[in-house]
PDB file of N, CA and C in Angstrom:
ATOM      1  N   UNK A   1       0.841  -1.165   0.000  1.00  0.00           N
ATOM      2  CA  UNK A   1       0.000   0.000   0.000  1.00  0.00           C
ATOM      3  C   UNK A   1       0.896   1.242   0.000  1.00  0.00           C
ATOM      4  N   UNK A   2       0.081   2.047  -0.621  1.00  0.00           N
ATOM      5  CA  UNK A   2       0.977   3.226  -0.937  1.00  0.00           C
ATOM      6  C   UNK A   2       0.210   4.866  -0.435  1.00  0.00           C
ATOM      7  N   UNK A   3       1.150   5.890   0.246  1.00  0.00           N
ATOM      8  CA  UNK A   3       0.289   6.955   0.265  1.00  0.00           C
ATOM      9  C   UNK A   3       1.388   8.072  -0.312  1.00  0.00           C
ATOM     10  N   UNK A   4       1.850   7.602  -1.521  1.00  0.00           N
ATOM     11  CA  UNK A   4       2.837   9.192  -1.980  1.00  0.00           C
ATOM     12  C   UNK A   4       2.245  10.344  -2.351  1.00  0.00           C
ATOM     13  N   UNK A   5       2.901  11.157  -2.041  1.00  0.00           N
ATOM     14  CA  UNK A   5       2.923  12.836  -2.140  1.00  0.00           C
ATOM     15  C   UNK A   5       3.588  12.725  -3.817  1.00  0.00           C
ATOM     16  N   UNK A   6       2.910  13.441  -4.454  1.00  0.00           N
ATOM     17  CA  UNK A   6       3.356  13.603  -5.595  1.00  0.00           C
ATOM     18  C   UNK A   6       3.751  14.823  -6.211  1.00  0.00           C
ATOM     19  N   UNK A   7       4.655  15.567  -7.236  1.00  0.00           N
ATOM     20  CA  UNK A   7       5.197  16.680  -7.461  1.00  0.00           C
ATOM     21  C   UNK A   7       3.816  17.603  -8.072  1.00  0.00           C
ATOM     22  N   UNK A   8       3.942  18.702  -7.234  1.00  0.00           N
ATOM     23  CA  UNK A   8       2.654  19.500  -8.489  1.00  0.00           C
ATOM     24  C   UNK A   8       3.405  20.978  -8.685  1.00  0.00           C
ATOM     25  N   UNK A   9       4.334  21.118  -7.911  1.00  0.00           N
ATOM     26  CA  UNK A   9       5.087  22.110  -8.411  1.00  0.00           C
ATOM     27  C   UNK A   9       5.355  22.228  -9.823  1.00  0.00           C
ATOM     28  N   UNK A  10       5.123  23.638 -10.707  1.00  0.00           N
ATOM     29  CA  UNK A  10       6.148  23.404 -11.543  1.00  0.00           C
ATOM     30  C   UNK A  10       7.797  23.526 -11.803  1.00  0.00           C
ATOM     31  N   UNK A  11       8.096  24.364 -11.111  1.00  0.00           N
ATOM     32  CA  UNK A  11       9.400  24.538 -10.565  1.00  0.00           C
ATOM     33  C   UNK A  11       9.899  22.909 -10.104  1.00  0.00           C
ATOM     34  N   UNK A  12       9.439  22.388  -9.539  1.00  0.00           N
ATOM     35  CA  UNK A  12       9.777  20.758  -9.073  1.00  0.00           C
ATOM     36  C   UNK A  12      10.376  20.381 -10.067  1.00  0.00           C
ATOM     37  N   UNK A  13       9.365  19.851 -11.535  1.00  0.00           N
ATOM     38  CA  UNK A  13       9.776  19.453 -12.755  1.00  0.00           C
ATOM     39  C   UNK A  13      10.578  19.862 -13.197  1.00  0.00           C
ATOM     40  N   UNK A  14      10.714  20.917 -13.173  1.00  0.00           N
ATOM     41  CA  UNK A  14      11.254  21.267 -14.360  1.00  0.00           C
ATOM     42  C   UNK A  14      13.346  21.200 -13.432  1.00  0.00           C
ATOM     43  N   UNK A  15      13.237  21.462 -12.556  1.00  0.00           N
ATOM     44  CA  UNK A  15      14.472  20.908 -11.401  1.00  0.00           C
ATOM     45  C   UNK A  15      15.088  19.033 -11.888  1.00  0.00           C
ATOM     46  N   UNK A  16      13.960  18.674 -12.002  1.00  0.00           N
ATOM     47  CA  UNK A  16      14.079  17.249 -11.710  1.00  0.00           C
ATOM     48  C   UNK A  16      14.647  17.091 -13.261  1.00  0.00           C
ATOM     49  N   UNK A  17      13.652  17.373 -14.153  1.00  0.00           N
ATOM     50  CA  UNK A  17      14.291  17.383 -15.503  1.00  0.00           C
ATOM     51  C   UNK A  17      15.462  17.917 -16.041  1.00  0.00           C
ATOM     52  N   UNK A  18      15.595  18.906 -15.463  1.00  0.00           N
ATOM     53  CA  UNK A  18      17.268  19.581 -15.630  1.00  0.00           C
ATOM     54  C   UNK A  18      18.120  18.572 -15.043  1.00  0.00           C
ATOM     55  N   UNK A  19      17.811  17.828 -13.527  1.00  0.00           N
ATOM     56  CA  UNK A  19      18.427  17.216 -12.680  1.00  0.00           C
ATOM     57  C   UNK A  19      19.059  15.578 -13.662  1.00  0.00           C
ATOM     58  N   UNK A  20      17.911  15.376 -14.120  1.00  0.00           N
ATOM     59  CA  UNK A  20      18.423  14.054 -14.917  1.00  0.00           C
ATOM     60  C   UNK A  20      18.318  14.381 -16.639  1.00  0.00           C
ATOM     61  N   UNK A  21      19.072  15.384 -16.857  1.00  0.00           N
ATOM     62  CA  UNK A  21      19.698  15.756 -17.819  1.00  0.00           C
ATOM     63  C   UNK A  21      18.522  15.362 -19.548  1.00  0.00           C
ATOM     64  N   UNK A  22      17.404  15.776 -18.756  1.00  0.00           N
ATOM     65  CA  UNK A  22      16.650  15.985 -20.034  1.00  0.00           C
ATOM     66  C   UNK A  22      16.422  17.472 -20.444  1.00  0.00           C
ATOM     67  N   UNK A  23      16.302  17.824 -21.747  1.00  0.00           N
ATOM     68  CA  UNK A  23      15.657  19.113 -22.188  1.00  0.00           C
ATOM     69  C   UNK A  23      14.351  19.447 -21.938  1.00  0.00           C
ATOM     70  N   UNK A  24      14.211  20.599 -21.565  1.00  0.00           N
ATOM     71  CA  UNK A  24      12.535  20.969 -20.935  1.00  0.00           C
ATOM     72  C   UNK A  24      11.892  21.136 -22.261  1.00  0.00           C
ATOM     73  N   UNK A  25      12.400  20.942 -23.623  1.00  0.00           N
ATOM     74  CA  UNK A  25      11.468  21.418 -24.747  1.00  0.00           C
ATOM     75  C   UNK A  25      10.865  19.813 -24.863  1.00  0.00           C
ATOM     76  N   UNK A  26      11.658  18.945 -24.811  1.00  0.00           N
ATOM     77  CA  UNK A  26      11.276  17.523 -24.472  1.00  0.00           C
ATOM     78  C   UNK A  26       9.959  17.012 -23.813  1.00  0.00           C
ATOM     79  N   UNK A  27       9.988  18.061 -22.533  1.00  0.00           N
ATOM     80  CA  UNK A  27       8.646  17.611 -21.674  1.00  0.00           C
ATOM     81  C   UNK A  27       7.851  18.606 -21.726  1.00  0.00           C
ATOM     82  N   UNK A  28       8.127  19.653 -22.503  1.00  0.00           N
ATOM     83  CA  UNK A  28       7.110  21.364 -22.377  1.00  0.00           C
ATOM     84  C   UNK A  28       5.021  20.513 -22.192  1.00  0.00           C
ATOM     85  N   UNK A  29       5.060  20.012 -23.379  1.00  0.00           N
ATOM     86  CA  UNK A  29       3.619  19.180 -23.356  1.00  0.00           C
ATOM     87  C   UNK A  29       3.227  18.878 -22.028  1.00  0.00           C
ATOM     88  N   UNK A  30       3.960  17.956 -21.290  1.00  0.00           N
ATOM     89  CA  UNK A  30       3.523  17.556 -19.696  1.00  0.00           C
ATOM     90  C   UNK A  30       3.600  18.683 -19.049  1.00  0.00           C
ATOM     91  N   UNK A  31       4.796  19.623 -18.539  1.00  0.00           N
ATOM     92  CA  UNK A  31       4.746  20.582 -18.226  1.00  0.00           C
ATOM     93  C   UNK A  31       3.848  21.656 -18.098  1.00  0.00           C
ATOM     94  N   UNK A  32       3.571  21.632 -19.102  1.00  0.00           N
ATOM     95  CA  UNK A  32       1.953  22.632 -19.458  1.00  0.00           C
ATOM     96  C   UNK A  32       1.264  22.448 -18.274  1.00  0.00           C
ATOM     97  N   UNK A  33       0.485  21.281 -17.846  1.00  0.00           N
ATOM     98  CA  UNK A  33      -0.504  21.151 -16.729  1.00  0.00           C
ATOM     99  C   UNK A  33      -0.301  21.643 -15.982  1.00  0.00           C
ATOM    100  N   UNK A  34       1.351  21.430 -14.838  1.00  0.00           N
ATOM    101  CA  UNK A  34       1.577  22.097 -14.049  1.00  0.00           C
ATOM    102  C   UNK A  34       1.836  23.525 -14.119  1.00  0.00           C
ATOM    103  N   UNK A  35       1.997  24.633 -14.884  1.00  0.00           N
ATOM    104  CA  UNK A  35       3.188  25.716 -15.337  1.00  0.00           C
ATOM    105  C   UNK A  35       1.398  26.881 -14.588  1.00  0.00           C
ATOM    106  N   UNK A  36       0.546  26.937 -14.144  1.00  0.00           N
ATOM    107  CA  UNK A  36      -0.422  27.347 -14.025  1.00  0.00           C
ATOM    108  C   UNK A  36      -1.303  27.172 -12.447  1.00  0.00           C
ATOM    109  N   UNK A  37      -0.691  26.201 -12.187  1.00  0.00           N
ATOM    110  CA  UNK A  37      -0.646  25.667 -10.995  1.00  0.00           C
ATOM    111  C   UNK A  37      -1.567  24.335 -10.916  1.00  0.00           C
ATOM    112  N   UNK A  38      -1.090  23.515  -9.769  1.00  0.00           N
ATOM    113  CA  UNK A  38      -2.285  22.017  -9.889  1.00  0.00           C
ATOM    114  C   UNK A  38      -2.332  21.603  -8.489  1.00  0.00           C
ATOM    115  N   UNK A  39      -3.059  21.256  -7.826  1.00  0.00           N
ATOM    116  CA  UNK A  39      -3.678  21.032  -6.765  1.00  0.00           C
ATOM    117  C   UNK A  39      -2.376  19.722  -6.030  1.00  0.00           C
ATOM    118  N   UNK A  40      -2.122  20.226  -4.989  1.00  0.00           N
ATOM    119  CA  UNK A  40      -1.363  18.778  -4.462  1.00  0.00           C
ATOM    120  C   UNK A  40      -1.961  17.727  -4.562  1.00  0.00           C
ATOM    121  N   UNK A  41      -1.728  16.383  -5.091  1.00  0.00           N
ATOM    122  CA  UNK A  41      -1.934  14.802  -4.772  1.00  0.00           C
ATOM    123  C   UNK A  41      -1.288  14.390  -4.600  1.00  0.00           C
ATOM    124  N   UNK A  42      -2.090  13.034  -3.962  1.00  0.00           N
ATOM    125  CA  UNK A  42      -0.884  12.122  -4.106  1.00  0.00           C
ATOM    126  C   UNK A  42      -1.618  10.874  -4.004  1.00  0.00           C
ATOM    127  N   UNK A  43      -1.269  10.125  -4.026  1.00  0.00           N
ATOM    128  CA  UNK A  43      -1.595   8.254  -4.510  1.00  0.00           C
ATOM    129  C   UNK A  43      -1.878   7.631  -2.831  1.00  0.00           C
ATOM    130  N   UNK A  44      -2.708   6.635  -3.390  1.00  0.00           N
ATOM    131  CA  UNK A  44      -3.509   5.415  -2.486  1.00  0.00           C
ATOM    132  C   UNK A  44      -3.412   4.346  -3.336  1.00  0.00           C
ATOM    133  N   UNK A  45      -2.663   3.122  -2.853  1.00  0.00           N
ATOM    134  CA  UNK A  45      -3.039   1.825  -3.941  1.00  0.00           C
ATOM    135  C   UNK A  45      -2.569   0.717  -3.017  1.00  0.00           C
ATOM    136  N   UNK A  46      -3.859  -0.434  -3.120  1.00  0.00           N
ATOM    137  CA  UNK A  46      -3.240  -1.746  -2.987  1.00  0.00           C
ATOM    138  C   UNK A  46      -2.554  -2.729  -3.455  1.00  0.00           C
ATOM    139  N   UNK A  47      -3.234  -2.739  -4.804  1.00  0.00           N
ATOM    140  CA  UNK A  47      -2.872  -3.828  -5.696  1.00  0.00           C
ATOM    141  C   UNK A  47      -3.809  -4.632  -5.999  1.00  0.00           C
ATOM    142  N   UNK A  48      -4.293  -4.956  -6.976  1.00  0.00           N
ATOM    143  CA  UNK A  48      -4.838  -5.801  -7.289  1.00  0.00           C
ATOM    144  C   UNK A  48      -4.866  -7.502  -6.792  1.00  0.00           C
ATOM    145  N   UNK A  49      -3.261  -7.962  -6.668  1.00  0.00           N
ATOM    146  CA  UNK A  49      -3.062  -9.362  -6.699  1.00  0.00           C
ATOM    147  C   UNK A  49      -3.072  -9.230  -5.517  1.00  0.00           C
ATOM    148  N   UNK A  50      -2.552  -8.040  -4.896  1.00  0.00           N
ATOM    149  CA  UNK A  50      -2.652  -8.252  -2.654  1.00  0.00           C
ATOM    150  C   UNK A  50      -4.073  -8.455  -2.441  1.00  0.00           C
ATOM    151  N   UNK A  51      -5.039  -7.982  -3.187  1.00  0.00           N
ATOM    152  CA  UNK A  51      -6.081  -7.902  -2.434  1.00  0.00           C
ATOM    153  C   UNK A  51      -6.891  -9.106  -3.090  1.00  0.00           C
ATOM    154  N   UNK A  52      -6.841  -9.451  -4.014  1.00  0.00           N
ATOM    155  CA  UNK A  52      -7.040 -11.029  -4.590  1.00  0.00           C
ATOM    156  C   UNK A  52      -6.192 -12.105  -3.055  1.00  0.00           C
ATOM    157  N   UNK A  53      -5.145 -12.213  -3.098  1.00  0.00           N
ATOM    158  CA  UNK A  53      -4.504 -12.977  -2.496  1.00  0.00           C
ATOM    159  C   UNK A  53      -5.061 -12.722  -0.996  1.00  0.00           C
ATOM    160  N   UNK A  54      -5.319 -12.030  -0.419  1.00  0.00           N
ATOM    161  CA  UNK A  54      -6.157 -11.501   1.053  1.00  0.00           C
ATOM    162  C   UNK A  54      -7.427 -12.021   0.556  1.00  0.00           C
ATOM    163  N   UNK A  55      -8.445 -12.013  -0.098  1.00  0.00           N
ATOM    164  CA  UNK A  55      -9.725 -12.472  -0.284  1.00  0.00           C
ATOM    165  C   UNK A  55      -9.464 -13.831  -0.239  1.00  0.00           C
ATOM    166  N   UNK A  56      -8.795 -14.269  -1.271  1.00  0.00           N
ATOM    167  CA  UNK A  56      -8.788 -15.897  -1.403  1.00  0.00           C
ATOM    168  C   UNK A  56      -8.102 -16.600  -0.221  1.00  0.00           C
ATOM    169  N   UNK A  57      -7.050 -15.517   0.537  1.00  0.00           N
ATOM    170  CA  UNK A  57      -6.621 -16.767   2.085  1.00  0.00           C
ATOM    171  C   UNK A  57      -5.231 -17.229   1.186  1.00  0.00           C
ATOM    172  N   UNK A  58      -4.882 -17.083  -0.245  1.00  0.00           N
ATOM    173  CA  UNK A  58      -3.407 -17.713  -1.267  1.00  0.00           C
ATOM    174  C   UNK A  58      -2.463 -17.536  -0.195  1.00  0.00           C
ATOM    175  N   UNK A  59      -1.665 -18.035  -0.205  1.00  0.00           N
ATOM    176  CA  UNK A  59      -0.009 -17.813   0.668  1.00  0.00           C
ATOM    177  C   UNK A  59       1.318 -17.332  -0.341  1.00  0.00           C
ATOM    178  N   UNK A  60       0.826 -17.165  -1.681  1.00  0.00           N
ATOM    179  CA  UNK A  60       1.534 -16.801  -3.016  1.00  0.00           C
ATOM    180  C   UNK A  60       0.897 -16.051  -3.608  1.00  0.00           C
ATOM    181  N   UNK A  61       1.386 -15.296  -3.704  1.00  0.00           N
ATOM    182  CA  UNK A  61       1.172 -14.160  -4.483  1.00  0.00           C
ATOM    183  C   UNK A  61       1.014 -14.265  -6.155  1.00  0.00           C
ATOM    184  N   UNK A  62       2.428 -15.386  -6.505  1.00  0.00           N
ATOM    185  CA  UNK A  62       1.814 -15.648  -7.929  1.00  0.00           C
ATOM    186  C   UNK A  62       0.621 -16.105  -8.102  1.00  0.00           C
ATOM    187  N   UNK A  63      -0.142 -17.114  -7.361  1.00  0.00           N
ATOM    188  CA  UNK A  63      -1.141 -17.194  -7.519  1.00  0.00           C
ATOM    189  C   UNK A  63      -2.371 -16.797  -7.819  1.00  0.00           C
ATOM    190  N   UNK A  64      -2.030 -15.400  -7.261  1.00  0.00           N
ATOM    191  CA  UNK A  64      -3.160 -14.462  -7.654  1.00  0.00           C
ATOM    192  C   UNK A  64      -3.036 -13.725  -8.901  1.00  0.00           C
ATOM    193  N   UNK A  65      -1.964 -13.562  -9.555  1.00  0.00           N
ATOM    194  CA  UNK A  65      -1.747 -12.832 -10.635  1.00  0.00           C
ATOM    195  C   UNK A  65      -1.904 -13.531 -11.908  1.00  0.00           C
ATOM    196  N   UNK A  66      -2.507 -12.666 -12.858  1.00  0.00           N
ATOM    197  CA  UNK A  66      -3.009 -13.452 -14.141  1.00  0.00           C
ATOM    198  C   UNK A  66      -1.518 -13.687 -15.305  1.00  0.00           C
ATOM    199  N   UNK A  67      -0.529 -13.073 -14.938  1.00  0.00           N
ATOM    200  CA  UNK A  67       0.577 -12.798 -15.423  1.00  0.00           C
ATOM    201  C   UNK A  67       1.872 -12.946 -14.668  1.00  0.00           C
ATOM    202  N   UNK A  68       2.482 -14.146 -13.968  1.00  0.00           N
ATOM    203  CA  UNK A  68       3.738 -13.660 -12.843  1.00  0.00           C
ATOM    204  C   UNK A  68       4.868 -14.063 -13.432  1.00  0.00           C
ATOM    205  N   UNK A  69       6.012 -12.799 -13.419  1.00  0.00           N
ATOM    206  CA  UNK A  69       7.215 -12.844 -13.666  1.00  0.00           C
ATOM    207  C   UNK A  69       7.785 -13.693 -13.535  1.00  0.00           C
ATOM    208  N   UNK A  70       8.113 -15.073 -13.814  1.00  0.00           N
ATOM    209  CA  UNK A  70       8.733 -16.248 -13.582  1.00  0.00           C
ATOM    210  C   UNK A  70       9.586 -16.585 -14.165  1.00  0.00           C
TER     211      UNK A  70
END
């Protein structure tokens, strides 16, 4: 389970993108949303296969997944 804080700064991005050596004309498109301002979020998630695997009582996790990395 997850509760991240996520970037809504635009100043953030555009830091982070300089930071790992991409060009901001590269991300201007995404950028856009934020450059105006955007409401803080941030994420809630279980998972699908955790919460399959909790319903069914599984002790494996592959089990629950329709797809497992094997």
């Amino acid at each position: 389970m997850t509760g991240g804080q996520r970037l809504h700064r635009y100043a953030d991005y555009v830091a982070a993108a300089r930071q790992d050596g991409l060009k901001q004309e590269a991300v201007e498109s995404y950028l856009e949303a934020f450059r105006y301002g955007m409401p803080p979020h941030g994420g809630f998630a279980v998972g699908l296969e955790r919460f399959v695997m909790q319903l069914l009582d599984i002790d494996n996790i592959r089990l629950a997944t329709l797809f497992p990395a094997t």
